[in-house]
C-alpha atoms as a PDB file:
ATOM      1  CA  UNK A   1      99.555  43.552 291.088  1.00  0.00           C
ATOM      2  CA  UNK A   2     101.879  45.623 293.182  1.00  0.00           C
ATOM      3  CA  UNK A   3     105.038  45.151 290.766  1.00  0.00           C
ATOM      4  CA  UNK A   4     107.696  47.286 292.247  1.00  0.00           C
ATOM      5  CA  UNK A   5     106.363  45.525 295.537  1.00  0.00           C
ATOM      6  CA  UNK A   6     106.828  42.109 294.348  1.00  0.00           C
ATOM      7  CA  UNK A   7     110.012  42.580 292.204  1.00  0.00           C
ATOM      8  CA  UNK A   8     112.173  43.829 295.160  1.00  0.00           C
ATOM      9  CA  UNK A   9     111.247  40.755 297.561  1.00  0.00           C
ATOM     10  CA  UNK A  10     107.697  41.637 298.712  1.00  0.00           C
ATOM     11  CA  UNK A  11     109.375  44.595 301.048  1.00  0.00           C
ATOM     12  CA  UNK A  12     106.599  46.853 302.773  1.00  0.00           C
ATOM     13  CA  UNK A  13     105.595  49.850 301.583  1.00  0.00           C
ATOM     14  CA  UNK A  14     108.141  52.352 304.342  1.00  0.00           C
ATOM     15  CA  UNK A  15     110.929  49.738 303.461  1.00  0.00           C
ATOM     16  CA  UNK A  16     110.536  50.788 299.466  1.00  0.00           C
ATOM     17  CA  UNK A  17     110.550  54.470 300.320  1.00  0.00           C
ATOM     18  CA  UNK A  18     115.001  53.641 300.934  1.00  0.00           C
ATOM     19  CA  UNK A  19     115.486  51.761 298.382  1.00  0.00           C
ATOM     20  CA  UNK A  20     116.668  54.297 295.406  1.00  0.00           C
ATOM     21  CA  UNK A  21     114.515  54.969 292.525  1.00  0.00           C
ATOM     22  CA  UNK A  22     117.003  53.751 290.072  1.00  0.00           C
ATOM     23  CA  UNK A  23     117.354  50.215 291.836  1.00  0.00           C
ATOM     24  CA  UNK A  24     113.829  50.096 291.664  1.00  0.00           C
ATOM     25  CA  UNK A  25     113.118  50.810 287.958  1.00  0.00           C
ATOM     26  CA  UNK A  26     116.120  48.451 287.439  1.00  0.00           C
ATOM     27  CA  UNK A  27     114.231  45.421 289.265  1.00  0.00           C
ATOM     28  CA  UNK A  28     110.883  46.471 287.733  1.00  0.00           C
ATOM     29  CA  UNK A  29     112.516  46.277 284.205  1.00  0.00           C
ATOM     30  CA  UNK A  30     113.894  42.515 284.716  1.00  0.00           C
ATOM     31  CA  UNK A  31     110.976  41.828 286.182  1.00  0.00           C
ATOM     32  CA  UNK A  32     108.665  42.526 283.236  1.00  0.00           C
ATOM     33  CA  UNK A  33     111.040  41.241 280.784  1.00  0.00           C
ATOM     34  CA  UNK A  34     111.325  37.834 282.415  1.00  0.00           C
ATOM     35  CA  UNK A  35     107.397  37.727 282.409  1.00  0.00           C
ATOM     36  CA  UNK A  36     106.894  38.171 278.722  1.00  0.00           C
ATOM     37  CA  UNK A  37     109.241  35.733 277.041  1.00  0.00           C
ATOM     38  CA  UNK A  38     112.480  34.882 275.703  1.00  0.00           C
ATOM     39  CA  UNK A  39     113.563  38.884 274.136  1.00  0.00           C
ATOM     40  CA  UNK A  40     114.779  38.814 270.225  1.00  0.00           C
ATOM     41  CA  UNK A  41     117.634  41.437 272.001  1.00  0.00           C
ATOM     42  CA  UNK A  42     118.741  42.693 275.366  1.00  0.00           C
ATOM     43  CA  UNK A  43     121.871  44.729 275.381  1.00  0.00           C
ATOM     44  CA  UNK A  44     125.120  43.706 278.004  1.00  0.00           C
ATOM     45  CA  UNK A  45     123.733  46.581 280.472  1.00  0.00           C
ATOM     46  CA  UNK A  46     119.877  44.943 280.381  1.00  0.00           C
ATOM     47  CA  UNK A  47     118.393  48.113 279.611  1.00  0.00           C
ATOM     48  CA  UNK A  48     117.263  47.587 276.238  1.00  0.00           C
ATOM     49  CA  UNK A  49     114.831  45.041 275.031  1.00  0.00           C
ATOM     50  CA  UNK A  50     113.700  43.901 271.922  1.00  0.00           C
ATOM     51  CA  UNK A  51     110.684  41.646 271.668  1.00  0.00           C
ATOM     52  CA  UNK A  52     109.592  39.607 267.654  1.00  0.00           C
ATOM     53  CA  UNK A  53     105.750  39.091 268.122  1.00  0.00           C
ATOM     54  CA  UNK A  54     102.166  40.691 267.671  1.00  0.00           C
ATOM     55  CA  UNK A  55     101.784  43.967 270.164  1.00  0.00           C
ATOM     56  CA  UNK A  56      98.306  42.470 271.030  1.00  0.00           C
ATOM     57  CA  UNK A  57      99.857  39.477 272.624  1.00  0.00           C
ATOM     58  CA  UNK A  58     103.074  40.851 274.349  1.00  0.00           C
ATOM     59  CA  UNK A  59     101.125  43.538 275.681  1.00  0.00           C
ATOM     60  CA  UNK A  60      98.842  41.023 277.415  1.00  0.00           C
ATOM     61  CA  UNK A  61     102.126  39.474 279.079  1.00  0.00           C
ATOM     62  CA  UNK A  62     103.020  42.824 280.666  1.00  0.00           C
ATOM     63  CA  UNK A  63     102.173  43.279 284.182  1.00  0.00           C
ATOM     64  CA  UNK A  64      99.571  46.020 284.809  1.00  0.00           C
ATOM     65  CA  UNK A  65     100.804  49.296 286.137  1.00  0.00           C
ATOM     66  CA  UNK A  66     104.524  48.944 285.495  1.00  0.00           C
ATOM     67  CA  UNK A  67     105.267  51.197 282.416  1.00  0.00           C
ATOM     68  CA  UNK A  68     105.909  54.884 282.877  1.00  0.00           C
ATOM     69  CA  UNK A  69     105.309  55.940 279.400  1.00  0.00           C
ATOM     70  CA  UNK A  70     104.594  54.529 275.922  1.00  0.00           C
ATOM     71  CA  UNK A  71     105.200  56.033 272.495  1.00  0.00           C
ATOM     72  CA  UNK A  72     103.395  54.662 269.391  1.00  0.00           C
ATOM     73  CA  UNK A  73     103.207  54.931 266.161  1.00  0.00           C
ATOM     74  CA  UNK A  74     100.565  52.667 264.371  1.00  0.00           C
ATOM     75  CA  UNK A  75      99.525  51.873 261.279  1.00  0.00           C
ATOM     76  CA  UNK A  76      98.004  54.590 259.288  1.00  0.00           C
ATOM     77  CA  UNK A  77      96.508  52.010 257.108  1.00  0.00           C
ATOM     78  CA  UNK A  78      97.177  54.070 253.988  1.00  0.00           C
ATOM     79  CA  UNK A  79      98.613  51.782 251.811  1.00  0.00           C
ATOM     80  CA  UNK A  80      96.007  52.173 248.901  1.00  0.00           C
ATOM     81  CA  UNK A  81      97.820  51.838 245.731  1.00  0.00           C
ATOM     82  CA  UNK A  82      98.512  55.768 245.877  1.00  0.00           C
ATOM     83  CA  UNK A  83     101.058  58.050 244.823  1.00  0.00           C
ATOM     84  CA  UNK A  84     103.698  60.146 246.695  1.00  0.00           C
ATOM     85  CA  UNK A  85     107.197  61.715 246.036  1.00  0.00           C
ATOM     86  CA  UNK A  86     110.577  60.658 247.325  1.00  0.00           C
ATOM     87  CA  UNK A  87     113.911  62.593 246.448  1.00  0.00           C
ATOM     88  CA  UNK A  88     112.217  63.796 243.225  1.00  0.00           C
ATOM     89  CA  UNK A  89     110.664  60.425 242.419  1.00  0.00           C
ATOM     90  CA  UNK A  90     107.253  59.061 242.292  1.00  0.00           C
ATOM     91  CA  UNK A  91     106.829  56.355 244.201  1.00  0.00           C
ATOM     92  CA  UNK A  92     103.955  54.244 245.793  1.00  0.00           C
ATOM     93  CA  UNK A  93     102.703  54.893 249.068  1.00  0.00           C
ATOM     94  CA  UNK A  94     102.051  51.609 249.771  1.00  0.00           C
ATOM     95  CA  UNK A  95     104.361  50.185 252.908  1.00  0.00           C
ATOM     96  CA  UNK A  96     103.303  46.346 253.772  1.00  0.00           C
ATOM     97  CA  UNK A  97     100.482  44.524 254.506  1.00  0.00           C
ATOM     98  CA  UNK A  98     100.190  45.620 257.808  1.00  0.00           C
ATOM     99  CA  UNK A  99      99.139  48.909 256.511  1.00  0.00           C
ATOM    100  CA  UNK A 100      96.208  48.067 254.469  1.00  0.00           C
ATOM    101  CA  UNK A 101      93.299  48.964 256.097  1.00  0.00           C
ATOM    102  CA  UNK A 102      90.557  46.552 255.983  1.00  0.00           C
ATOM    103  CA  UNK A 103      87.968  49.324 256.463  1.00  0.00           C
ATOM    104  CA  UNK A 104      86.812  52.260 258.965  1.00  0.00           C
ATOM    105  CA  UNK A 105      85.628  49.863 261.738  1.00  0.00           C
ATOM    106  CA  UNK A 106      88.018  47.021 262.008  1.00  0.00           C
ATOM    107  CA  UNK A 107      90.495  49.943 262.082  1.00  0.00           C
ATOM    108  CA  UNK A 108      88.475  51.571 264.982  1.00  0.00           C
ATOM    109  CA  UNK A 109      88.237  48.044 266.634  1.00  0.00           C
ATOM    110  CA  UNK A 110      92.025  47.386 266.952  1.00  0.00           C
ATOM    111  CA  UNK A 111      92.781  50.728 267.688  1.00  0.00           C
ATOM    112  CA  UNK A 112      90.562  50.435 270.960  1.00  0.00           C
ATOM    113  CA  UNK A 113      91.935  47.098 271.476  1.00  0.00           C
ATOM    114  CA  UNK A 114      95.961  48.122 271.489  1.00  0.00           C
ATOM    115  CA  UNK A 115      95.107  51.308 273.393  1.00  0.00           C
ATOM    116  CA  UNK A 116      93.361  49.523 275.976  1.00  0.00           C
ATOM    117  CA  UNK A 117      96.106  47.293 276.558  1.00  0.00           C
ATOM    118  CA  UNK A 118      98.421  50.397 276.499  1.00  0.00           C
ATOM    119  CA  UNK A 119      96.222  51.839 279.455  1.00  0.00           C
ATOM    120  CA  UNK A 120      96.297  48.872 281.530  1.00  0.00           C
ATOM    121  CA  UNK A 121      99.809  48.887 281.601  1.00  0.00           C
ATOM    122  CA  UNK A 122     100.815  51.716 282.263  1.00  0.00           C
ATOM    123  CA  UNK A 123     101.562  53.147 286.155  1.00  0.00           C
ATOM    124  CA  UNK A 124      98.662  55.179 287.165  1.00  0.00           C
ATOM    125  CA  UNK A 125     100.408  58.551 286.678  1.00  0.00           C
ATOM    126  CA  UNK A 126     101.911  57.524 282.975  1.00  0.00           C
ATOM    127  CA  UNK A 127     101.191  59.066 280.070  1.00  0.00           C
ATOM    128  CA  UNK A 128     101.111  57.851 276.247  1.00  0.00           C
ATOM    129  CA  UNK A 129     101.933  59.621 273.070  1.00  0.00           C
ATOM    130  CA  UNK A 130     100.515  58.569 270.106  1.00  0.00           C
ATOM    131  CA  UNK A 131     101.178  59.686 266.364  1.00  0.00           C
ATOM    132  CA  UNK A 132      99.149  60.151 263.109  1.00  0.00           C
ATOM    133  CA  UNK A 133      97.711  61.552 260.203  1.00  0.00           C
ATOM    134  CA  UNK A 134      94.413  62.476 259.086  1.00  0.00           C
ATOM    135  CA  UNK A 135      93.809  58.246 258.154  1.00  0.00           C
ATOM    136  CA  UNK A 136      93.575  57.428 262.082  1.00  0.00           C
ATOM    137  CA  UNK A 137      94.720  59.900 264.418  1.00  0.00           C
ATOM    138  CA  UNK A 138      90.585  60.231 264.831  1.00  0.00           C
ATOM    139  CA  UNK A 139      90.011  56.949 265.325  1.00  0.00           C
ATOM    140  CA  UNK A 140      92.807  57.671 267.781  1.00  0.00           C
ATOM    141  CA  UNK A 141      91.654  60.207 269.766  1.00  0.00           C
ATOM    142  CA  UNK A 142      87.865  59.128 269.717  1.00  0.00           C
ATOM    143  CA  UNK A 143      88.955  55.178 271.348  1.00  0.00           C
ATOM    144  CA  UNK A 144      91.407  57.451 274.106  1.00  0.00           C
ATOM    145  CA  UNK A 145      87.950  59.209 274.903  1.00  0.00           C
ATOM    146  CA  UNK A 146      85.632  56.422 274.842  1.00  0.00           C
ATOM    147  CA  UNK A 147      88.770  54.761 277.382  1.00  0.00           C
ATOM    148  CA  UNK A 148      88.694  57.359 279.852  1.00  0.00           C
ATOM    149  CA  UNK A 149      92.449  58.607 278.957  1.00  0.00           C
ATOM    150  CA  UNK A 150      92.816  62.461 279.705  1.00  0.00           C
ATOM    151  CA  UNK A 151      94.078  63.956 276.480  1.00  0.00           C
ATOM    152  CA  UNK A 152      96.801  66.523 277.726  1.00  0.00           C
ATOM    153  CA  UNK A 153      98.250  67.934 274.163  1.00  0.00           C
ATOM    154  CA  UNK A 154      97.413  67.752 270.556  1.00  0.00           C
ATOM    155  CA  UNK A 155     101.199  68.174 269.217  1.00  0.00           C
ATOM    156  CA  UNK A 156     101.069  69.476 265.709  1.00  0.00           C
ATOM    157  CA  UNK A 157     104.468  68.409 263.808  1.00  0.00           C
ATOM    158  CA  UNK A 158     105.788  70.693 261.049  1.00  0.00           C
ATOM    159  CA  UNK A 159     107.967  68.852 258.606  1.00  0.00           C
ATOM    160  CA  UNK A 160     109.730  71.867 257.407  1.00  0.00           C
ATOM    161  CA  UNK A 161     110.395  70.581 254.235  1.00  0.00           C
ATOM    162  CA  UNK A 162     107.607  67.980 253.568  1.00  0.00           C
ATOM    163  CA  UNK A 163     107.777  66.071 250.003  1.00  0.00           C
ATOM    164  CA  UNK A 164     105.300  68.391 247.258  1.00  0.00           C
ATOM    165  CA  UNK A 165     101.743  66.922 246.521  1.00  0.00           C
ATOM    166  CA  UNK A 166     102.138  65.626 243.207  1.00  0.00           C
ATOM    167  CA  UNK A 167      98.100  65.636 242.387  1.00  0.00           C
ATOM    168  CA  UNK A 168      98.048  69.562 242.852  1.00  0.00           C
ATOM    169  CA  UNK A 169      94.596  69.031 244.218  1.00  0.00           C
ATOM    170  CA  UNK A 170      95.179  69.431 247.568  1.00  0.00           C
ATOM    171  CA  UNK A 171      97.252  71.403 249.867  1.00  0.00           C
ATOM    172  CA  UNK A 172     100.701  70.080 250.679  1.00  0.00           C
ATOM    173  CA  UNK A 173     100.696  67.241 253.476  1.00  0.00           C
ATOM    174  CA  UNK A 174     103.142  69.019 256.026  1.00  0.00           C
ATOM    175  CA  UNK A 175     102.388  67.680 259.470  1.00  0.00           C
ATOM    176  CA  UNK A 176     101.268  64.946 261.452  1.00  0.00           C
ATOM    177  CA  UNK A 177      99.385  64.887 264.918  1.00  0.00           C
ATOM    178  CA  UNK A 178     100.744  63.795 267.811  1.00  0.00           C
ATOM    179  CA  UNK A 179      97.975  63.260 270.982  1.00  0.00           C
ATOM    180  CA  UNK A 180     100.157  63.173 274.425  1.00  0.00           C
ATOM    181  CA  UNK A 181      97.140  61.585 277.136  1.00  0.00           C
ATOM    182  CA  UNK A 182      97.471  60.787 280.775  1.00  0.00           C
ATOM    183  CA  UNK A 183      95.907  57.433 281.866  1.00  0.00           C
ATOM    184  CA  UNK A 184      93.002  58.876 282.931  1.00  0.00           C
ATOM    185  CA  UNK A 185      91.647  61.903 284.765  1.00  0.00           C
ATOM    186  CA  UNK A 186      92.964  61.200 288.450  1.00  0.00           C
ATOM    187  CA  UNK A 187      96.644  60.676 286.491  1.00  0.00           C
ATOM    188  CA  UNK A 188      99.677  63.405 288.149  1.00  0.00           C
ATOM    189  CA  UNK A 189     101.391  62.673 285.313  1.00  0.00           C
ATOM    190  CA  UNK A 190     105.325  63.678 284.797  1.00  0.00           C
ATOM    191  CA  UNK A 191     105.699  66.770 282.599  1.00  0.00           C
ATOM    192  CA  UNK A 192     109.491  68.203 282.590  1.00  0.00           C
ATOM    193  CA  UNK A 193     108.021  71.700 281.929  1.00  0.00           C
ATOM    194  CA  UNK A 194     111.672  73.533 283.284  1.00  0.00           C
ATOM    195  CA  UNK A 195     113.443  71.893 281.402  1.00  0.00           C
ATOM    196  CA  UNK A 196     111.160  72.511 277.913  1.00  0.00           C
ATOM    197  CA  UNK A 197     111.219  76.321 279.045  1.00  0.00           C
ATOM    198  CA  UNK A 198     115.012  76.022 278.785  1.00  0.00           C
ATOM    199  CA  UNK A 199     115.260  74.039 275.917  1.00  0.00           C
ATOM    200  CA  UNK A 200     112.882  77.023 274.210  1.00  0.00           C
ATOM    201  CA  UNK A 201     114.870  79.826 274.770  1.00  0.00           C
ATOM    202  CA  UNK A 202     113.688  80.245 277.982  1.00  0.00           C
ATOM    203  CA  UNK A 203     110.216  80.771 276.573  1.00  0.00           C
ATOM    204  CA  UNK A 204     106.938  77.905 277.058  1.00  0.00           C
ATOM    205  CA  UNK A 205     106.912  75.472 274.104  1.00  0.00           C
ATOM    206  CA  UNK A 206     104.058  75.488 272.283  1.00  0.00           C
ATOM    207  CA  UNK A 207     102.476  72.804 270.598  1.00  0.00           C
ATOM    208  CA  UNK A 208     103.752  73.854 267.010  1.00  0.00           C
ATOM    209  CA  UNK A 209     106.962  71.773 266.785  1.00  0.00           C
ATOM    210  CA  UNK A 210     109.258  72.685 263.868  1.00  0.00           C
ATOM    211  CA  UNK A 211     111.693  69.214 263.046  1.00  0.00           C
ATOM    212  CA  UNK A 212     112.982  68.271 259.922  1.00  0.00           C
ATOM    213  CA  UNK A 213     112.621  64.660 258.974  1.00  0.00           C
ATOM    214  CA  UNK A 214     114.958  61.654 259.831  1.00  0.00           C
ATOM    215  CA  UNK A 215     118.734  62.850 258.729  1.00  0.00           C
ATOM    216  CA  UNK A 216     120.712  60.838 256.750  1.00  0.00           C
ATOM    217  CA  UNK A 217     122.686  59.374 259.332  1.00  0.00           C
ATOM    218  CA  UNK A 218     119.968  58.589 261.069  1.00  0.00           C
ATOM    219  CA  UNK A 219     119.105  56.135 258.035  1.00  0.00           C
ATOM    220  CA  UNK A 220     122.526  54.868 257.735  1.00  0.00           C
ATOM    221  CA  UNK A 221     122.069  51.458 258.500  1.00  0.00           C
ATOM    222  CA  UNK A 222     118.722  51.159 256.547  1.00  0.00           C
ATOM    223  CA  UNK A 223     115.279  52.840 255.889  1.00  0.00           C
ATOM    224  CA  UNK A 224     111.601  52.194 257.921  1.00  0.00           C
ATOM    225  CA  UNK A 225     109.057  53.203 255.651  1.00  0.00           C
ATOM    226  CA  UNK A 226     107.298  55.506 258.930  1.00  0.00           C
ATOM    227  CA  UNK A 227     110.549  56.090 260.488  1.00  0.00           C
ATOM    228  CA  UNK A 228     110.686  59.017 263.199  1.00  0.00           C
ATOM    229  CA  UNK A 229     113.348  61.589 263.615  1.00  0.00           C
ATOM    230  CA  UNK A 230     115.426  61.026 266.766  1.00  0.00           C
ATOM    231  CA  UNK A 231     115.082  64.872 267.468  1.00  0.00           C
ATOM    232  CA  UNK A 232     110.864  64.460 267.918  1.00  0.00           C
ATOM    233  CA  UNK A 233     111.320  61.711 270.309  1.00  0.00           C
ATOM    234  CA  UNK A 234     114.257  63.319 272.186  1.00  0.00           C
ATOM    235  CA  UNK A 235     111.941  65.781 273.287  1.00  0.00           C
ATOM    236  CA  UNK A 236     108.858  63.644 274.108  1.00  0.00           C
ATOM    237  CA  UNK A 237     111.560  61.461 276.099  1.00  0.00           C
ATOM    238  CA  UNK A 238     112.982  64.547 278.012  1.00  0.00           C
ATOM    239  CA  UNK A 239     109.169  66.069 278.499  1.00  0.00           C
ATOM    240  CA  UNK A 240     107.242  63.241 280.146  1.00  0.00           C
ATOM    241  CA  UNK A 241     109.817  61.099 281.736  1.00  0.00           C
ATOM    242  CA  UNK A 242     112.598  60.846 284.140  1.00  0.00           C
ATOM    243  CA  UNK A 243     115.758  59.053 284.638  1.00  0.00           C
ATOM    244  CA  UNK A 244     115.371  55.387 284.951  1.00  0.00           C
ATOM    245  CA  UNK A 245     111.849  55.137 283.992  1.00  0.00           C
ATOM    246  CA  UNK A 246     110.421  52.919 281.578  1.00  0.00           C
ATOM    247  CA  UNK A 247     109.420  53.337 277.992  1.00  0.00           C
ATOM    248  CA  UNK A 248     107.320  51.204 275.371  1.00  0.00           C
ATOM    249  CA  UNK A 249     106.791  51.165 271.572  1.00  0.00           C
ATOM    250  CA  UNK A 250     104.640  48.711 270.471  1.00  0.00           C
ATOM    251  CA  UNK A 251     104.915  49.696 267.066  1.00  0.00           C
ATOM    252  CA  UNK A 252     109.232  49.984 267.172  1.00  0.00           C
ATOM    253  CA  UNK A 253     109.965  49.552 263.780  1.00  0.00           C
ATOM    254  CA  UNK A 254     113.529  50.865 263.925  1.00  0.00           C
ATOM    255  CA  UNK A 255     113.245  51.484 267.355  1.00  0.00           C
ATOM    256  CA  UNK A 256     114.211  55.652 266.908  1.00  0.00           C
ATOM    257  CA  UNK A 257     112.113  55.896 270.538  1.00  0.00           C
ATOM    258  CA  UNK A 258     114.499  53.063 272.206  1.00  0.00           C
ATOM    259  CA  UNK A 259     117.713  55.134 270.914  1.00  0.00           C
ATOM    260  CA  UNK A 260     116.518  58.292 272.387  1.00  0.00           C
ATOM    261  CA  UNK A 261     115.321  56.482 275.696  1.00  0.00           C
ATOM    262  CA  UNK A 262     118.754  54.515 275.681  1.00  0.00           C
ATOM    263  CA  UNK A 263     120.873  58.317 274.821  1.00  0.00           C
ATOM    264  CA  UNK A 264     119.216  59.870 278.260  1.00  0.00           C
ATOM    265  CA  UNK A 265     119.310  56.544 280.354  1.00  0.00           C
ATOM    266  CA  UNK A 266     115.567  55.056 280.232  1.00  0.00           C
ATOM    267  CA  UNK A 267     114.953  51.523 279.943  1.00  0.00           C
ATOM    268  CA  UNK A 268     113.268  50.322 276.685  1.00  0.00           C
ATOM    269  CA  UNK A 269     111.148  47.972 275.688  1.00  0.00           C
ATOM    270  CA  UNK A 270     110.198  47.574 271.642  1.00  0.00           C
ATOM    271  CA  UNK A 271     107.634  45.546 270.217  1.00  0.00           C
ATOM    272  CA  UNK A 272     107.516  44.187 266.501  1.00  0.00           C
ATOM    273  CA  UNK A 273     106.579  41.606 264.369  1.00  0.00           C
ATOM    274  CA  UNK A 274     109.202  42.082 261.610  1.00  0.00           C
ATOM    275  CA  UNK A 275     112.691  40.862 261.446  1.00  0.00           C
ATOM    276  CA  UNK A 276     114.060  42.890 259.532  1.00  0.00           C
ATOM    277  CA  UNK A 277     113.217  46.215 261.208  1.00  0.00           C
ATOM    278  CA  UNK A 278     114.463  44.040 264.314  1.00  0.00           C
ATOM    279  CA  UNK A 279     117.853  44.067 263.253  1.00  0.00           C
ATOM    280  CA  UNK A 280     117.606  47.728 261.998  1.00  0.00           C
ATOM    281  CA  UNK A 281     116.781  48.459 265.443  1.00  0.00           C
ATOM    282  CA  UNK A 282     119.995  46.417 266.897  1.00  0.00           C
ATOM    283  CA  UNK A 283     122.100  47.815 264.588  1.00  0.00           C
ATOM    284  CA  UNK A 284     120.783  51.191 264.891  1.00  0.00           C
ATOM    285  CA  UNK A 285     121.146  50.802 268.643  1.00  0.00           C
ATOM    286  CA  UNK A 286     124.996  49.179 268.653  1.00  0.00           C
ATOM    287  CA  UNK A 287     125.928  52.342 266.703  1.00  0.00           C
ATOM    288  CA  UNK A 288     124.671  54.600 269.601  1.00  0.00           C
ATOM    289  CA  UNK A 289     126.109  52.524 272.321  1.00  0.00           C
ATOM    290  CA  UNK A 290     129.412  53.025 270.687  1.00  0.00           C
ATOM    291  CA  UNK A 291     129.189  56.341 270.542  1.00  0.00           C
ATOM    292  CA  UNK A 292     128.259  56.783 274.123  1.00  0.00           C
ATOM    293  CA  UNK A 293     131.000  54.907 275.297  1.00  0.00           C
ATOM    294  CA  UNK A 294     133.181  57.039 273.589  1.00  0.00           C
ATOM    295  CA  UNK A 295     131.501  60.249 274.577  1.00  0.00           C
ATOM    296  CA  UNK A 296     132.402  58.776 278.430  1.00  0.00           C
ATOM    297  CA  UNK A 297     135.667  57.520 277.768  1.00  0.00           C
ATOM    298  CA  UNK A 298     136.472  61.555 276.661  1.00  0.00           C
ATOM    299  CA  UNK A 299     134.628  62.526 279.718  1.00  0.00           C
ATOM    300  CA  UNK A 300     136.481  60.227 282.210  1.00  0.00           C
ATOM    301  CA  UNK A 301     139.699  61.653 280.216  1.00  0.00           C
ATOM    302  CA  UNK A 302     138.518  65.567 280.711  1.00  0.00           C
ATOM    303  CA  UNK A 303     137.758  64.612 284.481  1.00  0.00           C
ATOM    304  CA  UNK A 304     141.471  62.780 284.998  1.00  0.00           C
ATOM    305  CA  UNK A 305     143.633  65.735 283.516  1.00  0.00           C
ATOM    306  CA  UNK A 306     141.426  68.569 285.662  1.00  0.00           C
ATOM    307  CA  UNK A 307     142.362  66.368 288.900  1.00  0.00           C
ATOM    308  CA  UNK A 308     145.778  65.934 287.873  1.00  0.00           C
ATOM    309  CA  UNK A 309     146.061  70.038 286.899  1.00  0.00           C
ATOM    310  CA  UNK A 310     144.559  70.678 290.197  1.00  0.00           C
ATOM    311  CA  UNK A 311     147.332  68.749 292.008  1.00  0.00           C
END
């Protein structure tokens, strides 16, 4: 399926070249939203979604080839009845059902089965980012290779100031993996390498990122068990995509990759099965549409006295 093609009127391929890139992403979006089903959320300006149900079957609804990049974080399946530490507390590791594993195989098996859906959807340059820990991220990367994605970067992501291992039997857990992958080797995918120069003191970023868990603030509305800090998926936002494109988390929880595709205009699409993180998500995402109304309100303001000192 040709989407943008068939989303803006069937126009021919020279016609498309006019129409702007933003219109186009705009029409693609609607398009793909309309074809899943009724959304749990879409914001006044359209451009972000939420959808309740199973990733497996709303990523069946999307069209092939119409999502620029996708950002998930699945279950780790780790939820064994152990031990960790939270603000100086023990506390159980255990998250939900939905992260019990039920074994090394039928975790391989839906991990090929989501990222196969994942490939087929995306646009034949898009890329995918997926995160992990030693409980799947091999699982991970082994289904990518057996599906032909081209692995691009094994991001290694330094906690800072991870919680201490309370067994003292093992070294202290202090990053996870994070495997960025084109769609497959003939993929020119999108990589914003400028502007992660400048964002690195002018210097190439390596794949050693330093970010400190999820602030407080960025918790104020209520707690994911697996939830992301906004500054990690900033940066992936900013590296593989550009202005207008679309982004997908199967896995949203509360949705930290919709606020930061929402913050540097991206449309958004988020995937989960569990209302409550849903309306973490909404309020999480209200709270940043507030703020970036104000933040242009202040700017209009700045803009009206420089014309009016300039008369």
């Amino acid at each position: 399926m040709n989407l943008v093609n068939e989303t803006l009127g069937g126009f021919p391929t020279a016609e498309m070249a006019t129409i702007p890139y933003a219109t186009q992403k705009k029409q693609a979006f609607k398009h793909i939203r309309n074809i899943i089903s009724e959304p749990y959320f879409v914001d006044e300006k359209q451009k972000f979604t939420l959808f309740k149900g199973d990733c497996l079957d709303i990523l069946s609804r999307i069209p092939d080839n119409s999502i620029d990049m996708i950002f998930a974080d699945p279950p780790y399946f780790l939820s064994n009845g152990g031990m960790s530490c939270h603000a100086g507390k023990r506390v159980c590791v255990n998250k939900g059902d939905w992260d019990r594993s039920k074994g090394i195989d039928e975790t391989h098996k839906f991990n090929l089965e989501w990222l196969k859906r994942c490939q087929n959807v995306l646009t034949k340059n898009g890329t995918i980012w997926v995160s992990g820990t030693s409980h799947v991220i091999y699982s991970i990367g082994y289904a990518m290779q057996q599906l032909g994605f081209k692995i691009l970067n094994d991001i290694a992501w330094d906690k800072i100031n991870p919680p201490p291992n309370l067994s003292c039997r093992y070294f202290t857990h202090a990053t996870e993996t994070i495997i960025w992958a084109a769609k497959n080797k003939d993929s020119k995918h999108c990589f914003n390498y400028s502007l992660m120069r400048k964002m690195n003191n002018n210097k190439q970023m390596k794949s050693l990122w330093a970010i400190t868990a999820p602030k407080k603030e960025e918790k104020l509305f209520g707690k994911h068990p697996t939830q992301k800090p906004l500054a990690l998926l900033e940066r992936i936002i900013l590296a593989s995509t550009k202005e207008y494109d679309i982004v997908l988390d199967p896995f949203t929880g509360s949705s930290t990759t919709g606020i930061a595709a929402y913050k540097f205009d991206r449309h958004f699409i988020g995937v989960d099965r569990n209302e409550e993180y849903l309306s973490l998500s909404i309020k999480r995402f209200n709270s940043e549409q507030n703020a970036k109304r104000g933040k242009e309100e202040v700017r209009l303001a700045e803009n009206n006295i420089e014309k009016l000192i300039a008369v």
